[in-house]
Protein backbone atom coordinates (compact mmCIF):
# COMPACT_ATOMS: atom_id res chain seq x y z
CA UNK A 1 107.49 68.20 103.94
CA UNK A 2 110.05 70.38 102.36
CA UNK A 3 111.29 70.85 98.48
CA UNK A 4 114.29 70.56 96.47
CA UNK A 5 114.56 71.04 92.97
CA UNK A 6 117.25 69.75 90.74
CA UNK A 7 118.46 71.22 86.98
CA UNK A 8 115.91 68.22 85.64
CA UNK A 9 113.49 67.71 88.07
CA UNK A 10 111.69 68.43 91.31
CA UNK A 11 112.00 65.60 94.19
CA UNK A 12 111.28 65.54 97.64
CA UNK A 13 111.92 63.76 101.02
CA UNK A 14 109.01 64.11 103.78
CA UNK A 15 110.24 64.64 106.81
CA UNK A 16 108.60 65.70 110.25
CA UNK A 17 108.33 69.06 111.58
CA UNK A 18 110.96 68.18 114.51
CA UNK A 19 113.59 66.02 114.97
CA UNK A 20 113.89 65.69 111.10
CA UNK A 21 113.12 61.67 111.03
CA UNK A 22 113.27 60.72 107.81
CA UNK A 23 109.84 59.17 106.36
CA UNK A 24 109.96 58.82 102.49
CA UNK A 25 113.26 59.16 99.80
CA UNK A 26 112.60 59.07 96.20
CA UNK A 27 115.35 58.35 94.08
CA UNK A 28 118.03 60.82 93.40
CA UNK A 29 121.44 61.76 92.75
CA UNK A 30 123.95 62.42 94.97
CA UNK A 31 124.71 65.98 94.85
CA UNK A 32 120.16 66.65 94.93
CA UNK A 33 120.35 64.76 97.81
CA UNK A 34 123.06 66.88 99.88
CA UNK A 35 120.81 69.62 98.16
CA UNK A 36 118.19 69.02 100.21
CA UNK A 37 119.99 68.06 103.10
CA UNK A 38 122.58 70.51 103.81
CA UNK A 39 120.31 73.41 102.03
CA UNK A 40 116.97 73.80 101.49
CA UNK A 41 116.02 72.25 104.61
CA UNK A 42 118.22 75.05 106.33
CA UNK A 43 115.04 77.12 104.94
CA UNK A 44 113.11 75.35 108.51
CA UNK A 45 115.07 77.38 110.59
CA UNK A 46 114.43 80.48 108.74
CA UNK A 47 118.13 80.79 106.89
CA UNK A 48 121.11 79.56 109.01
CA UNK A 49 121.83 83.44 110.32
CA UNK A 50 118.05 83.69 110.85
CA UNK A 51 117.55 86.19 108.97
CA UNK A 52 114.14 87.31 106.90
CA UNK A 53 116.35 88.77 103.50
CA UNK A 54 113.35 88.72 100.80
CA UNK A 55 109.57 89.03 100.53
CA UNK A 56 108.47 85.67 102.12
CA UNK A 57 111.21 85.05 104.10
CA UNK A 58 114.24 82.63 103.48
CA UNK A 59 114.41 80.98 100.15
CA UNK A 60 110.18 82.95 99.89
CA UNK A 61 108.54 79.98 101.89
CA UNK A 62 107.23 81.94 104.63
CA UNK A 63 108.94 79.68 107.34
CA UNK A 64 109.77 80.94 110.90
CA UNK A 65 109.56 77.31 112.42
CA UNK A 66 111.63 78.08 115.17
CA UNK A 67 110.05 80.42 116.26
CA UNK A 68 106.12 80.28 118.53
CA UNK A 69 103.40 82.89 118.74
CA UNK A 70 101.74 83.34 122.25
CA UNK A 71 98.78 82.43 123.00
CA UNK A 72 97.51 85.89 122.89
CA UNK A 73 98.20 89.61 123.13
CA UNK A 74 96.85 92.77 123.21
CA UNK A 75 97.52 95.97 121.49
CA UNK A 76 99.26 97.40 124.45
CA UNK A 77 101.52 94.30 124.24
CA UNK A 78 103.55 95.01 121.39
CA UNK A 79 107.29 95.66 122.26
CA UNK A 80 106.81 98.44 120.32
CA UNK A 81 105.47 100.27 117.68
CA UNK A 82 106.47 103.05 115.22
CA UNK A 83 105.14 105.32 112.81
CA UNK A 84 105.92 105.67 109.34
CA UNK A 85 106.46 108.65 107.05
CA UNK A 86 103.97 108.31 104.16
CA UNK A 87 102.00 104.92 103.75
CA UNK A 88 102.74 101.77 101.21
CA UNK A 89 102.13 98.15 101.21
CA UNK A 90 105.73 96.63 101.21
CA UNK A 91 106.39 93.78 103.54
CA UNK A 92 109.48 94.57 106.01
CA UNK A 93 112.53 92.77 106.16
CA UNK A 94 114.73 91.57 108.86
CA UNK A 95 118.37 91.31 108.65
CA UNK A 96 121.49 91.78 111.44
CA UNK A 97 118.91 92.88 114.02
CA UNK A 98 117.43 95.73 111.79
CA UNK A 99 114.00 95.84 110.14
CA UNK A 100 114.28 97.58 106.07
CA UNK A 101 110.64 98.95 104.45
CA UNK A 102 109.20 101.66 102.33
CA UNK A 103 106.75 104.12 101.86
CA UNK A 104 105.84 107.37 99.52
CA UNK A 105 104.24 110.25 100.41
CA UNK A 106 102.09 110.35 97.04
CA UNK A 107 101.71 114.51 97.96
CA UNK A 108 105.49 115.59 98.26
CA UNK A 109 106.05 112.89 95.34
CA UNK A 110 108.98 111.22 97.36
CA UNK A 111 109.69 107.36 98.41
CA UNK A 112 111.50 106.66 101.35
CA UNK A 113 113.85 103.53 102.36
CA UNK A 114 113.70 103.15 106.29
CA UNK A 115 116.03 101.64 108.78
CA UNK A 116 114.09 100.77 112.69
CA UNK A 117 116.41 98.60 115.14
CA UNK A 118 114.45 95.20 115.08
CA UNK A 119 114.72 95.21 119.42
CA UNK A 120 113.48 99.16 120.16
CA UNK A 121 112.08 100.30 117.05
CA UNK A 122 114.39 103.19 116.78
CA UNK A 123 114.66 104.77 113.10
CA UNK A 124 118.30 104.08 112.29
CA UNK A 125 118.20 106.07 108.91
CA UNK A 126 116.08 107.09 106.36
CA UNK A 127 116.66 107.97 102.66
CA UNK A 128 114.17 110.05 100.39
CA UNK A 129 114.09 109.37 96.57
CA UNK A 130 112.31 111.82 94.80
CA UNK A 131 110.41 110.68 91.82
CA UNK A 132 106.61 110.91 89.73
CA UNK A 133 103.97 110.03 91.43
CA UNK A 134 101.24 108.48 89.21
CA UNK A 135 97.84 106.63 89.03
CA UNK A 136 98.09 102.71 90.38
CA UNK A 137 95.13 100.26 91.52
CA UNK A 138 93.86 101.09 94.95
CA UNK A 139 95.11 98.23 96.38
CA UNK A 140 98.68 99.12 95.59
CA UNK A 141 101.02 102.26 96.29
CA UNK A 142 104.02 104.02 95.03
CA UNK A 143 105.99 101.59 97.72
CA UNK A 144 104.72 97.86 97.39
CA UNK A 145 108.22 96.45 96.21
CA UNK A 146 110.20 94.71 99.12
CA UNK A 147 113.38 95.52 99.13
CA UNK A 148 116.54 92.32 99.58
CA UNK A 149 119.01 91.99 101.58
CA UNK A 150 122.21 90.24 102.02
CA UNK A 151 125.50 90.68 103.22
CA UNK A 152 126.44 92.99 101.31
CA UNK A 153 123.70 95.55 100.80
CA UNK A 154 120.24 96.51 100.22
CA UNK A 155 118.36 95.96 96.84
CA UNK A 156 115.26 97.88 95.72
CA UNK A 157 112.89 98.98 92.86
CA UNK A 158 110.79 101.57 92.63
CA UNK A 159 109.36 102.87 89.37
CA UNK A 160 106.62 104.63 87.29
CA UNK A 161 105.65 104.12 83.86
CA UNK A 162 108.56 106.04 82.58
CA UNK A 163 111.46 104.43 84.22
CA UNK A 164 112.46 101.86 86.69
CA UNK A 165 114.97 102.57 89.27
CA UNK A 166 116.92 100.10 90.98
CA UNK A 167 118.71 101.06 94.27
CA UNK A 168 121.20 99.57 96.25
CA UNK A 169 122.45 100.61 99.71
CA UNK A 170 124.70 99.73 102.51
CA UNK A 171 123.22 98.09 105.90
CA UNK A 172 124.15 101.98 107.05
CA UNK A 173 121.81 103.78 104.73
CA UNK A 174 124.96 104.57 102.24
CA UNK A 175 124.09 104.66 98.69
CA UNK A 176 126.03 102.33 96.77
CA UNK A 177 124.72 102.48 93.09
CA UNK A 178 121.73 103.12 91.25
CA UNK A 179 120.66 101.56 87.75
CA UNK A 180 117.96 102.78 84.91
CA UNK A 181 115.75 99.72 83.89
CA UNK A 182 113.58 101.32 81.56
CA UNK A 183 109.76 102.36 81.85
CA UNK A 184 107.34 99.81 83.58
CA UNK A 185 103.66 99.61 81.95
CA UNK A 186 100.96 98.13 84.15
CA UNK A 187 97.43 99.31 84.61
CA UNK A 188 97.85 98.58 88.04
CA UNK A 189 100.89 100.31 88.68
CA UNK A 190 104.33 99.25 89.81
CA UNK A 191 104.95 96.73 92.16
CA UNK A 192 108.22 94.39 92.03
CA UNK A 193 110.46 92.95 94.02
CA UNK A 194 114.65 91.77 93.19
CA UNK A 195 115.58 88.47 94.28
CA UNK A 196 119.12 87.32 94.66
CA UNK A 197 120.77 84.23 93.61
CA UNK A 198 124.67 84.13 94.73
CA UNK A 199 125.91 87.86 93.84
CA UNK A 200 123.27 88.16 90.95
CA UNK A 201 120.03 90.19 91.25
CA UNK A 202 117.08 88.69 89.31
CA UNK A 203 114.74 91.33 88.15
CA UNK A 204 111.54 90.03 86.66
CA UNK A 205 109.56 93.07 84.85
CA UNK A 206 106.98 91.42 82.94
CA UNK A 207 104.66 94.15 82.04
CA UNK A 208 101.50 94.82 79.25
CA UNK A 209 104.20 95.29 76.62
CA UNK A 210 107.08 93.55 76.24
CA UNK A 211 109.53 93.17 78.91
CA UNK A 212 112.38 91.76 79.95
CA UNK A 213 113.90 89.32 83.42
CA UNK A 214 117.50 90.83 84.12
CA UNK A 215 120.88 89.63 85.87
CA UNK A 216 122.61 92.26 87.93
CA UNK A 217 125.84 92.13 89.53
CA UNK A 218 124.97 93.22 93.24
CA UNK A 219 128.28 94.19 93.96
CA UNK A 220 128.46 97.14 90.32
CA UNK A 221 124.73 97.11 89.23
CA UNK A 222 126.21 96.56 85.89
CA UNK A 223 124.24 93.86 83.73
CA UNK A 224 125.11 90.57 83.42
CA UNK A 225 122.15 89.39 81.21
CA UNK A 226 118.47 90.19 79.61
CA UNK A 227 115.99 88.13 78.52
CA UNK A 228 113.65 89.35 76.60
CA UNK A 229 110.08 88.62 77.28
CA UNK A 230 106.58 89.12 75.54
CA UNK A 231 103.81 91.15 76.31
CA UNK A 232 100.31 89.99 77.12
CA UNK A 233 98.37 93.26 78.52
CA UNK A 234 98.52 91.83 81.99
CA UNK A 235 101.82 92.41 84.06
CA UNK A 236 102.84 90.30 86.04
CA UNK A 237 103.64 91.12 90.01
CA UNK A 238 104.96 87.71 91.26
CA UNK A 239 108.34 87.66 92.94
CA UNK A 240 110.44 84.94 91.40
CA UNK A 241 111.68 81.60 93.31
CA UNK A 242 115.10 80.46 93.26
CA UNK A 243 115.79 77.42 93.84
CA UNK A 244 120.14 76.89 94.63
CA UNK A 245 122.49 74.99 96.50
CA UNK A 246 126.00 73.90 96.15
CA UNK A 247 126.61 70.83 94.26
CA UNK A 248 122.90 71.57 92.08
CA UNK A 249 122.07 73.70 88.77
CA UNK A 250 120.47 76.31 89.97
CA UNK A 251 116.88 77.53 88.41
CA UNK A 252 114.64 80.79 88.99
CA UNK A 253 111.28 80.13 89.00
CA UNK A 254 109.11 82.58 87.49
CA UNK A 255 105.37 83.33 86.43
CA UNK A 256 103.13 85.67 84.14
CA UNK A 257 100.31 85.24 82.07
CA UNK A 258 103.13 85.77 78.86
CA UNK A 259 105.06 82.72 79.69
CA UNK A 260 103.28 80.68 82.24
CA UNK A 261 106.07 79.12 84.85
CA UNK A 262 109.35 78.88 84.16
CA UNK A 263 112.28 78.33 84.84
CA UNK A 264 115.54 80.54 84.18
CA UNK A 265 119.47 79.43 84.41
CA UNK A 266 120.36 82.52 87.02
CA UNK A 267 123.65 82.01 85.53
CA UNK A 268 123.17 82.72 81.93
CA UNK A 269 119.49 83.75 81.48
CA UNK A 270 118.27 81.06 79.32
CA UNK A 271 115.53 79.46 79.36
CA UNK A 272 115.48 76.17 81.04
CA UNK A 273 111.97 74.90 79.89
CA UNK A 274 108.60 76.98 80.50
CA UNK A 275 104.88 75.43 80.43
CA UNK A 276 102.28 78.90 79.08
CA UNK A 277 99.92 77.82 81.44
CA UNK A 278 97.91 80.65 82.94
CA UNK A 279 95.31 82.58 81.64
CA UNK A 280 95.01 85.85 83.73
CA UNK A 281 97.46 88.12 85.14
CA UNK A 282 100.20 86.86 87.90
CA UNK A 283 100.34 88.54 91.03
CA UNK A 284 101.30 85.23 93.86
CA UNK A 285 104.63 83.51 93.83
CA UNK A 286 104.99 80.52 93.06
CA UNK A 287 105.87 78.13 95.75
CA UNK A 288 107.45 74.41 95.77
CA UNK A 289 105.31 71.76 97.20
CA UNK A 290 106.97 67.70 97.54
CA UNK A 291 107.76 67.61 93.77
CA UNK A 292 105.53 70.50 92.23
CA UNK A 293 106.06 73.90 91.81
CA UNK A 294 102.98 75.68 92.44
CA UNK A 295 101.73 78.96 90.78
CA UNK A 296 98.16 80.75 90.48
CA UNK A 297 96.54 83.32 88.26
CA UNK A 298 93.62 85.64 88.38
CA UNK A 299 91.61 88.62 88.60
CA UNK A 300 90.07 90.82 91.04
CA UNK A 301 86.42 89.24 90.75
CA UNK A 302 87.80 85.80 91.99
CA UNK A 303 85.60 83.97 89.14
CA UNK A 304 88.03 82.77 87.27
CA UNK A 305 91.21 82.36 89.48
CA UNK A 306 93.30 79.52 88.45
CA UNK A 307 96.25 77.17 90.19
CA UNK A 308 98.38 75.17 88.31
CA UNK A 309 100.33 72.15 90.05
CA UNK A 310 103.10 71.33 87.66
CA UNK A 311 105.86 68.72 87.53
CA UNK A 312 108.91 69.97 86.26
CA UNK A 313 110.39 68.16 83.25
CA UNK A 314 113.06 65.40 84.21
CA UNK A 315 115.48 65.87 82.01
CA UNK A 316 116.18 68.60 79.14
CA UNK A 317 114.86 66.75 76.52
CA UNK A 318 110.95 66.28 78.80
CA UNK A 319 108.18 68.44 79.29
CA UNK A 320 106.63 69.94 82.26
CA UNK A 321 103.52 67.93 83.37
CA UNK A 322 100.49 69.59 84.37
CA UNK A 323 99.35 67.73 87.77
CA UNK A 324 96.16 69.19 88.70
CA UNK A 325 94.14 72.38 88.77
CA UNK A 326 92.40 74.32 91.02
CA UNK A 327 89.73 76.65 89.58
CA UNK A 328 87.73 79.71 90.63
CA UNK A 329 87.73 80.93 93.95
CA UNK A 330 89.58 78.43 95.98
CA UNK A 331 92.64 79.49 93.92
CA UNK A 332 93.98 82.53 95.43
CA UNK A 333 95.12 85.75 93.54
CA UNK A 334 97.17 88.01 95.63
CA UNK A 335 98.03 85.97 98.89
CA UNK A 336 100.97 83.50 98.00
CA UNK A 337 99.77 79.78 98.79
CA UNK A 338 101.65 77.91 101.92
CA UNK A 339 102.81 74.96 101.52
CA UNK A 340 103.77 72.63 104.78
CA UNK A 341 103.69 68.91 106.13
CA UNK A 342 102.53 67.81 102.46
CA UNK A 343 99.59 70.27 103.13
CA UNK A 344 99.08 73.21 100.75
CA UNK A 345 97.12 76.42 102.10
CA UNK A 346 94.89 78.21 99.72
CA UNK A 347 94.52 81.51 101.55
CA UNK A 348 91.72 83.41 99.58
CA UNK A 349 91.34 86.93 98.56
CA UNK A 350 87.76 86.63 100.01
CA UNK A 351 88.68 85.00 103.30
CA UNK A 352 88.12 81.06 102.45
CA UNK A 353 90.92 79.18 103.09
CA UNK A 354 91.31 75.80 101.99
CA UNK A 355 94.01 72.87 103.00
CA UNK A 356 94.42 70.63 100.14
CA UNK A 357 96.61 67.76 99.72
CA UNK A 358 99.48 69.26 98.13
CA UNK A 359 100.87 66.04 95.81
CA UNK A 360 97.28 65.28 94.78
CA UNK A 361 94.67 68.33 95.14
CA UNK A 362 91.99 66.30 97.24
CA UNK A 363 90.57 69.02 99.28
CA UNK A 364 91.18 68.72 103.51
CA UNK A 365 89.01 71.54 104.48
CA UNK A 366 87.52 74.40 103.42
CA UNK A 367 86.06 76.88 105.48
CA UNK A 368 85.77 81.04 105.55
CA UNK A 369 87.36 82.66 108.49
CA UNK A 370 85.79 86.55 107.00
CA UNK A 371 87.64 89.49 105.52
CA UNK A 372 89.23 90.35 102.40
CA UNK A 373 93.20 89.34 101.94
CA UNK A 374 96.52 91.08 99.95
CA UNK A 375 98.89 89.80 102.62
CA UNK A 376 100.34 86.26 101.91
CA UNK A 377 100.20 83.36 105.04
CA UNK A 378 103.51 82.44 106.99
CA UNK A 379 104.30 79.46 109.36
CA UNK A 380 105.45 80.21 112.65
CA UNK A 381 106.18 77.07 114.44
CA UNK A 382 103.28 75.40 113.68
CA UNK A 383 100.84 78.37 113.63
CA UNK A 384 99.73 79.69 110.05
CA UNK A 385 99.22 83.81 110.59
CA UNK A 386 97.73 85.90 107.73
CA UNK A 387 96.68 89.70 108.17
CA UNK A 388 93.28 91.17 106.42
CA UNK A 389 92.89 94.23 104.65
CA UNK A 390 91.35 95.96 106.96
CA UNK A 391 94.07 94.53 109.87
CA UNK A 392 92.69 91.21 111.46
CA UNK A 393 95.42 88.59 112.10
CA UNK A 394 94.06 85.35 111.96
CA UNK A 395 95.70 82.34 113.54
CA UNK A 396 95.13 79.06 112.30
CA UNK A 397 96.46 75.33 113.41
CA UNK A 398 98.55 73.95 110.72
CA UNK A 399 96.58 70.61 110.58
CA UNK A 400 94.53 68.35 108.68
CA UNK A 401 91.47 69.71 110.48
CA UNK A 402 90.38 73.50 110.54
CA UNK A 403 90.66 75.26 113.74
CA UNK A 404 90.99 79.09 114.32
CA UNK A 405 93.15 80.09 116.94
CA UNK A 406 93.19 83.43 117.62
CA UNK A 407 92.05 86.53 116.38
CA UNK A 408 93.66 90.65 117.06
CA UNK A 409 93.29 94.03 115.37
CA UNK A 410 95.79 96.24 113.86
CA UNK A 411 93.14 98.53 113.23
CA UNK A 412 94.50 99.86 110.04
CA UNK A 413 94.87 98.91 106.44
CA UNK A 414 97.26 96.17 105.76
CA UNK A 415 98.57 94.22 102.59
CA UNK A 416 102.08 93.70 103.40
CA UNK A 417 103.42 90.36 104.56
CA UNK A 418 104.43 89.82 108.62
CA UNK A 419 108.13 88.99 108.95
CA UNK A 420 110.16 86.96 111.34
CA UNK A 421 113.54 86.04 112.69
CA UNK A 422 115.65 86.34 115.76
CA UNK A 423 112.30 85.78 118.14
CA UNK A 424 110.71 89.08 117.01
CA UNK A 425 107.30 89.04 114.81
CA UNK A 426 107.14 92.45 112.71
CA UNK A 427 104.19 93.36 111.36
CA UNK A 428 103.44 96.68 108.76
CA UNK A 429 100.56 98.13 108.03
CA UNK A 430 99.95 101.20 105.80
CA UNK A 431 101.83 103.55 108.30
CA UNK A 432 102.83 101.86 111.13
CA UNK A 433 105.01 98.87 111.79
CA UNK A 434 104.43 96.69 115.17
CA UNK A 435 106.53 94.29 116.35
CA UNK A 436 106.36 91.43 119.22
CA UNK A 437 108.86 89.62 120.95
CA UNK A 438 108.21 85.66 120.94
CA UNK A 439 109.46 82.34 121.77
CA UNK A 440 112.03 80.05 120.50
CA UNK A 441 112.33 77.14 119.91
């Protein structure tokens, strides 16, 4: 079951995972329905280039369902495997055959962009951006921001309570432009990743004080908007979801403890409508599921975790609905819930995952597979993999009953996200990056 999203509401047709038969149509306009037809369902086969451009993968639904894991490997399996210069938690991305990440090296106070060749692992190029180095939560580092890609360059932010920076490169490691954004305060550090709808960055930099969301021409880095957005002594770490096609308003998708979700014209940066719905701090993306968008809250202790299932409003003149809520535990914090076959995955901090029906919130399963979670789950073909903190990738059938498929070691730290496209699996940890040739569909 995939999700579309119109400039007044949030629809869905079910199909199945292959051959695309079609199963259940509500009623919709014309140009929502070649919305979901002719776009967002591109988002199965992991962007029509098969690419992996943002933090999640194409469109930040964590689909590679083209793709298929074996049924197991070793460590001496890998195609190959690389060290990286300094450590940090971003999640790598895939584009043209090349794999982009980042890392500091807190000591010699520098961040680093890197360039490997997605079928050798060869560094390509590397480019060092010298900068303050200063306290952040010991779950994140001076380089957990993803960078973005598209076709025309590389986007990334990197920042310290004094300033933001955001970068943009050439696929070749040439600097194109560089912007100020202003200082970033977060107890936990900084953390952020761009998103990009059309030739617009979004920058969301929610932070304890006020802060702002910003539109960014990608091609000048000169500013093409700023809203302005309040403080609520929690920043907020979520990467936004946009949610675009020809023929549709678009809408950016956002969350924080300040504002809830909501949604932003990508166009203008007005507010479309926005439902102040969480509690605690923001650090999952939201995620849309059938005819909800989904977005969680929480805190380190798990206690009082929260997940919000929320209808968007119809038409300008409605409200959002509230759906259902999941409390406490079951609601993740960090890992980004997976949505998939009108199943959503609650992928714990803790290491209890639970399926849950995604239009409803009547729980499937729930069972603990063990270990502690910052990574967020992905879909390949219809495997769900997730990585724990201290390197376990789980395997899990995507399925209305629980069943573990496979379990390997990394054997080192890991928070970042796995990413896939072109038949290659890449997976970071804190200084290394592996990656495995696999099947296609």
């Amino acid at each position: 079951m995939r999700c579309a999203l119109s400039s007044s509401a949030c629809r869905c047709i079910e199909f199945k995972t292959r051959g695309f038969a079609l199963m259940k149509l509500h009623p919709l306009s014309l140009f929502l329905t070649l919305w979901i037809v002719l776009g967002h369902s591109a988002a199965l086969h992991a962007d029509t280039h098969d690419q992996w451009p943002r933090f999640r993968g194409s469109k930040g639904a964590g689909y590679a369902s083209t793709e298929v894991l074996p049924s197991s490997w070793t460590n001496d399996e890998w195609t190959w495997q690389a060290d990286i210069p300094g450590i940090g938690h971003s999640s790598p991305i895939i584009w043209d055959g090349k794999v982009f990440l980042t890392s500091a090296n807190e000591e010699q106070k520098v961040r680093r962009l890197l360039c490997h060749e997605l079928h050798t692992g060869k560094l390509l190029w590397q480019q060092d951006f010298p900068g303050n180095i200063e306290r952040h939560h010991k779950q994140n580092s001076s380089a957990s921001g993803s960078v973005t890609v598209n076709s025309d360059g590389i986007y990334w932010l990197w920042g310290t309570s004094q300033n933001v920076r955001l970068e943009s490169l050439t696929h070749d490691g040439t600097r194109r432009w560089g912007i100020d954004l202003g200082p970033f305060i977060g107890h936990h550090g900084f953390g952020s990743s761009p998103v990009i709808w059309k030739d617009t960055l979004i920058v969301q930099l929610e932070q304890d004080t006020e802060g702002t969301v910003v539109g960014i021409d990608t091609k000048t880095g000169k500013t093409r908007w700023r809203l302005a957005r309040d403080g609520a002594d929690k920043a907020a770490y979520s990467t936004p979801l946009v949610l675009a096609h020809t023929g549709s308003e678009a809408q950016v998708i956002c969350t924080s403890k300040a504002h809830g979700l909501y949604a932003i014209n990508p166009q203008t940066g007005t507010v479309l409508w926005e439902n102040k719905c969480f509690p605690l701090r923001t650090v999952s993306s939201p995620v849309c599921a059938g005819n909800l968008l989904i977005g969680t809250c929480g805190s380190g202790g798990g206690g009082s975790n929260l997940l919000v299932a929320l209808k968007p409003p119809e038409t300008k003149d409605d409200a959002s609905e509230i759906v259902y809520e999941i409390p406490r535990s079951t609601a993740p914090y960090v890992p980004t819930p997976l949505f998939s076959n009108g199943r959503l995955y609650l992928w714990g901090d803790k290491g209890v995952v639970t399926c849950i029906h995604a239009a409803r919130g009547d729980i499937i399963w729930k069972e603990r597979v063990g270990g502690n979670f910052s990574s967020s789950p992905i879909l390949i073909g219809d495997e769900i993999l997730n990585i724990s903190s201290d390197g376990e990738m789980v395997t899990l059938v995507d399925g209305e009953e629980f069943q573990v498929l496979g379990r390997r070691d990394v054997d080192e730290e890991c928070r970042a996200t796995p990413a896939v496209a072109k038949g290659f699996l890449v997976v970071r940890t804190q200084s290394r990056l592996f990656c495995l040739k696999i099947s296609k569909l």
